[in-house]
Structures are given as structure tokens and as C-alpha cells.
N, C-alpha and C. Protein backbone atom coordinates (compact mmCIF):
# COMPACT_ATOMS: atom_id res chain seq x y z
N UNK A 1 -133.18 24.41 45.66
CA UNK A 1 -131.74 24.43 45.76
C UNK A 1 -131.31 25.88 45.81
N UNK A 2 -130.61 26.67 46.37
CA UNK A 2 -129.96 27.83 46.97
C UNK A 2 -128.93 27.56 45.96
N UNK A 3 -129.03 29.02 45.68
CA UNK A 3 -127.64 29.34 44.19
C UNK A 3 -126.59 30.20 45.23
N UNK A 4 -127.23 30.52 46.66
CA UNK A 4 -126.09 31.03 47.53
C UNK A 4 -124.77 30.39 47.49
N UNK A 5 -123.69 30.90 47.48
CA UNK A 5 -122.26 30.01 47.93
C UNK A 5 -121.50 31.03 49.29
N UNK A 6 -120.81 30.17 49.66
CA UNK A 6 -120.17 31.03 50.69
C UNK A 6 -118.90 31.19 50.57
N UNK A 7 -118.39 32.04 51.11
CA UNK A 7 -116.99 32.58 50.70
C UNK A 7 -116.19 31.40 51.30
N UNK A 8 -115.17 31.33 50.22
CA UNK A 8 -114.49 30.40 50.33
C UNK A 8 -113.38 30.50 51.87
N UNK A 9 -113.16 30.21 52.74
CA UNK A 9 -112.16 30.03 53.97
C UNK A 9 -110.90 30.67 53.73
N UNK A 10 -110.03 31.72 54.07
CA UNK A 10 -108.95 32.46 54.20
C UNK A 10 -107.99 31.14 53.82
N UNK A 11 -106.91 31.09 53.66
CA UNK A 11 -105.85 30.07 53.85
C UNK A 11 -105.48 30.28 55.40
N UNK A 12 -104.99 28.98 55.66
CA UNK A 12 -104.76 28.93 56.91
C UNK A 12 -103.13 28.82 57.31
N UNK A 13 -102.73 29.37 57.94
CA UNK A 13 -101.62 29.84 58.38
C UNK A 13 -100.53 28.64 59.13
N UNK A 14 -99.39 28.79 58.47
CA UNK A 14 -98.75 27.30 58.92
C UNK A 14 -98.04 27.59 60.37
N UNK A 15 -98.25 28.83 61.02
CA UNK A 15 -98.11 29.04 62.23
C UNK A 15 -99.24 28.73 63.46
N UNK A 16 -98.92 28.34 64.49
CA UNK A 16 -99.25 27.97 65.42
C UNK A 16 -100.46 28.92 65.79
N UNK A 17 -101.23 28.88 66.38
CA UNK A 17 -102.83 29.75 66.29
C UNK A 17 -102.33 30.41 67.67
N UNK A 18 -102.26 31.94 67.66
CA UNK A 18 -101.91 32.80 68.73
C UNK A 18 -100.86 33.57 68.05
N UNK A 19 -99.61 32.62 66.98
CA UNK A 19 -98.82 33.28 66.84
C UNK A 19 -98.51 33.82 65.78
N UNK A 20 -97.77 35.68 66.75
CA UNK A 20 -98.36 36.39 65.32
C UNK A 20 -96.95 37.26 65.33
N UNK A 21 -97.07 37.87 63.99
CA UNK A 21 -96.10 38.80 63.86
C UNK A 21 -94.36 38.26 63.58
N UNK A 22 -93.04 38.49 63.75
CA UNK A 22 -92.20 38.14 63.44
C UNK A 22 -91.72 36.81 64.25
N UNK A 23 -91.62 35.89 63.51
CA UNK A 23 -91.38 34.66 64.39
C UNK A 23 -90.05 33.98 64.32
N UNK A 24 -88.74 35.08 63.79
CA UNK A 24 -87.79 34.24 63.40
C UNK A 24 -86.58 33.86 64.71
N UNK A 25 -86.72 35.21 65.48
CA UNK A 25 -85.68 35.28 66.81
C UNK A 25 -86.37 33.98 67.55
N UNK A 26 -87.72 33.30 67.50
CA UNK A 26 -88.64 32.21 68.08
C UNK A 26 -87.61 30.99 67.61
N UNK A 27 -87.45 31.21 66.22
CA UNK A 27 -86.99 29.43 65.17
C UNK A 27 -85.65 29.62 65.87
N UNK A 28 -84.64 30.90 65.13
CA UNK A 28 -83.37 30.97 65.79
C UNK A 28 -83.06 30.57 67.37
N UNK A 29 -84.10 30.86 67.98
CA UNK A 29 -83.24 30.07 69.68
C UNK A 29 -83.68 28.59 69.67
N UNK A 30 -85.37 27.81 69.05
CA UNK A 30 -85.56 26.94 68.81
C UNK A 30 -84.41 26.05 68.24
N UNK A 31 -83.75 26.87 67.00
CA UNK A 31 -82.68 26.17 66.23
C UNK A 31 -81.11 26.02 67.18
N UNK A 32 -80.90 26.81 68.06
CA UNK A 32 -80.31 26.88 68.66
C UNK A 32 -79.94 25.56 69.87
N UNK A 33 -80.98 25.60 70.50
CA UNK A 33 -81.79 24.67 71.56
C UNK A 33 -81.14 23.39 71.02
N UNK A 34 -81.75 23.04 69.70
CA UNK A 34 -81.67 21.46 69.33
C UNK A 34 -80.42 21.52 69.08
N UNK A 35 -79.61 22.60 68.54
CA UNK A 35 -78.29 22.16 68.11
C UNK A 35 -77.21 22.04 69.24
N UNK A 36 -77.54 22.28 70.67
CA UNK A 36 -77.36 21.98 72.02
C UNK A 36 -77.19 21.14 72.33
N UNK A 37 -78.62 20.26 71.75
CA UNK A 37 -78.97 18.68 72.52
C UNK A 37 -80.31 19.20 73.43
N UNK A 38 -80.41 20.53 73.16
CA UNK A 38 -81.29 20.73 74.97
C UNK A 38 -82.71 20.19 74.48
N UNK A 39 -82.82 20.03 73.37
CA UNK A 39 -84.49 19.90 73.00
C UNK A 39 -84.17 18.45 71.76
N UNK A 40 -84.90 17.94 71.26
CA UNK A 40 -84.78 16.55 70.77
C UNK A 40 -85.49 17.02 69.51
N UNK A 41 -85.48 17.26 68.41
CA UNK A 41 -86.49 16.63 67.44
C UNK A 41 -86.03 15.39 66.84
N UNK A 42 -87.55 15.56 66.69
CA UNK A 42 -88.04 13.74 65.85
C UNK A 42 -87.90 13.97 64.59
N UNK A 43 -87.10 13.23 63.74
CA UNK A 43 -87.18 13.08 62.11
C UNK A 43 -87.98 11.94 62.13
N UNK A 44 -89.16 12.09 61.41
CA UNK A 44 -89.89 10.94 60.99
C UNK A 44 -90.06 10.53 59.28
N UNK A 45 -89.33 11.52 58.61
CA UNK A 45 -89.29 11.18 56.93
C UNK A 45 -88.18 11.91 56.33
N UNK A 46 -87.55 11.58 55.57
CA UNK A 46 -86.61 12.69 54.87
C UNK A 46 -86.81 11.95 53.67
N UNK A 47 -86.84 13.17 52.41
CA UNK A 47 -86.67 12.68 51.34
C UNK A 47 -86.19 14.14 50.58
N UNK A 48 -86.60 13.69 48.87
CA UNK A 48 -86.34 14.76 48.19
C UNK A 48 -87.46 15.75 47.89
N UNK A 49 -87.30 17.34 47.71
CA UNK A 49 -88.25 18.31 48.12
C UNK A 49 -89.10 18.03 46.33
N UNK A 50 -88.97 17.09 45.75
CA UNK A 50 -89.79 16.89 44.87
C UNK A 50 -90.64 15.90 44.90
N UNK A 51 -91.00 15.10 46.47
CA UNK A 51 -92.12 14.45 46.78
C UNK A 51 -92.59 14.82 48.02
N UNK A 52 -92.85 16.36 48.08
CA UNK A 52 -93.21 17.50 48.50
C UNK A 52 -95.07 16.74 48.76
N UNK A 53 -95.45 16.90 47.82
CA UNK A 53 -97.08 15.72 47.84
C UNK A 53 -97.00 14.68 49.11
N UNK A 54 -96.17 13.48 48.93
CA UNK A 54 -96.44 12.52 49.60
C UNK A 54 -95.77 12.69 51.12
N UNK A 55 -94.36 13.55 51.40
CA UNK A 55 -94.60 13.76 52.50
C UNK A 55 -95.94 15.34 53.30
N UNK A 56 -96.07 15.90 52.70
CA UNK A 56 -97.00 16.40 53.23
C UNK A 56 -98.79 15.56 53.43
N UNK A 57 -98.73 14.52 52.18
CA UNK A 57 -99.97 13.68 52.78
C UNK A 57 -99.58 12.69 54.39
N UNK A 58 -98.14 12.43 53.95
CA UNK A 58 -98.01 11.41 55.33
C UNK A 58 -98.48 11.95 56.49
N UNK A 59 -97.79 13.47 56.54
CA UNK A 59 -97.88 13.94 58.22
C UNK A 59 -99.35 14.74 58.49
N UNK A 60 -100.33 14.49 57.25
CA UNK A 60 -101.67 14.15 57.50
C UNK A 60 -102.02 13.68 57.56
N UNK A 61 -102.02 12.35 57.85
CA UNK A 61 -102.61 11.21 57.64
C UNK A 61 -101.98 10.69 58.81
N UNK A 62 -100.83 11.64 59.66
CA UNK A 62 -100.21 10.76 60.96
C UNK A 62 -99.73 9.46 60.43
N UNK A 63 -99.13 9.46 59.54
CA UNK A 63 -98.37 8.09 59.23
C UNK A 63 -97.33 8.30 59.80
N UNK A 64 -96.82 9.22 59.93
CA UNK A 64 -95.11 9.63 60.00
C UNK A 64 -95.20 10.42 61.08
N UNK A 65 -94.62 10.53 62.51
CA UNK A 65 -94.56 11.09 63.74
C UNK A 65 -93.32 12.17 63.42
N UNK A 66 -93.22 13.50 64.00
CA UNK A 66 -92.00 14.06 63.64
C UNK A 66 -91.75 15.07 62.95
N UNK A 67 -90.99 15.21 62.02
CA UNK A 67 -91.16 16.45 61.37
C UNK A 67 -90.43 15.39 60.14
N UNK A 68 -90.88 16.35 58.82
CA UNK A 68 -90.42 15.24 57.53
C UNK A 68 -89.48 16.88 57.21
N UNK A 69 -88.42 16.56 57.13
CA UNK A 69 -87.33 17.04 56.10
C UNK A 69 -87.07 16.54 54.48
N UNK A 70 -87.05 17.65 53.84
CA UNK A 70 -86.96 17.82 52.53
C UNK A 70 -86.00 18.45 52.39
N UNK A 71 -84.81 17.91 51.13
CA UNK A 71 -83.60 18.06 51.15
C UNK A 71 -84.03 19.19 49.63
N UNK A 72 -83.54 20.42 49.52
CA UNK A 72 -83.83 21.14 47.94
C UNK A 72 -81.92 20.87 47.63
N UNK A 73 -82.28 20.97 46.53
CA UNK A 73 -80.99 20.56 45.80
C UNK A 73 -80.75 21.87 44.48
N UNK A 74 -79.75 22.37 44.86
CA UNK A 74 -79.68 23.69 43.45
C UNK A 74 -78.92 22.71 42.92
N UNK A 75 -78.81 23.02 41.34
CA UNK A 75 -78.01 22.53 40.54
C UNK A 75 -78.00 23.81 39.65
């Protein structure tokens, strides 16, 4: 048995693979776009940002098509 281990994997980046560097003028015309009509997103879950767990298992597991919105609530 090998007492070697290997380095554990970088975290992986919740951006799109290519994209690098400042990505917000990207979201802002994206955000723009939909609030147009010119582009469509899919809501496939909304809930509260304290079952943060179960929608992030859904849209691994491809249960849920879309994008899941999480509502944060200050109080």
C-alpha cells in the first residue's frame, strides 16, 4: 500500500472554463438582455437562500432545468 497522497484538486471556479478576469460589464449586458425580453431565462427552482444544500444538489443531479434563485432576506 503507497502512503503517497496526491494533492488535493484547486477548487474549481464557478465561471465558465476560458473565462477569465473581470466578468461583471459580461452579467451587466447579460442582465440587461433579459430585462429586454431579448434573451429568456429559465427559473427552474426558487426558494429560500437557507436551502442553499438542496437547491444546489438539485441542479446536480439535473432535477431542476434552469437556474434556481435564492431569495436572501436581511432582517
Amino acid at each position: 500500500m503507497s502512503t503517497d497522497c496526491a494533492a488535493p484538486s484547486p477548487p474549481r471556479s464557478p465561471l465558465p472554463r476560458g473565462a477569465e478576469g473581470d466578468t461583471g460589464g459580461d452579467l451587466a449586458v447579460l442582465a440587461e438582455l433579459a430585462a429586454e425580453g431579448a434573451v429568456t431565462v429559465e427559473i427552474g427552482g426558487q426558494g429560500s437562500w437557507d436551502r442553499f444544500d438542496e437547491a444546489a444538489e438539485a441542479l446536480r443531479g439535473r432535477r431542476i432545468s434552469g437556474k434556481a434563485v435564492l431569495e436572501v432576506v436581511t432582517q
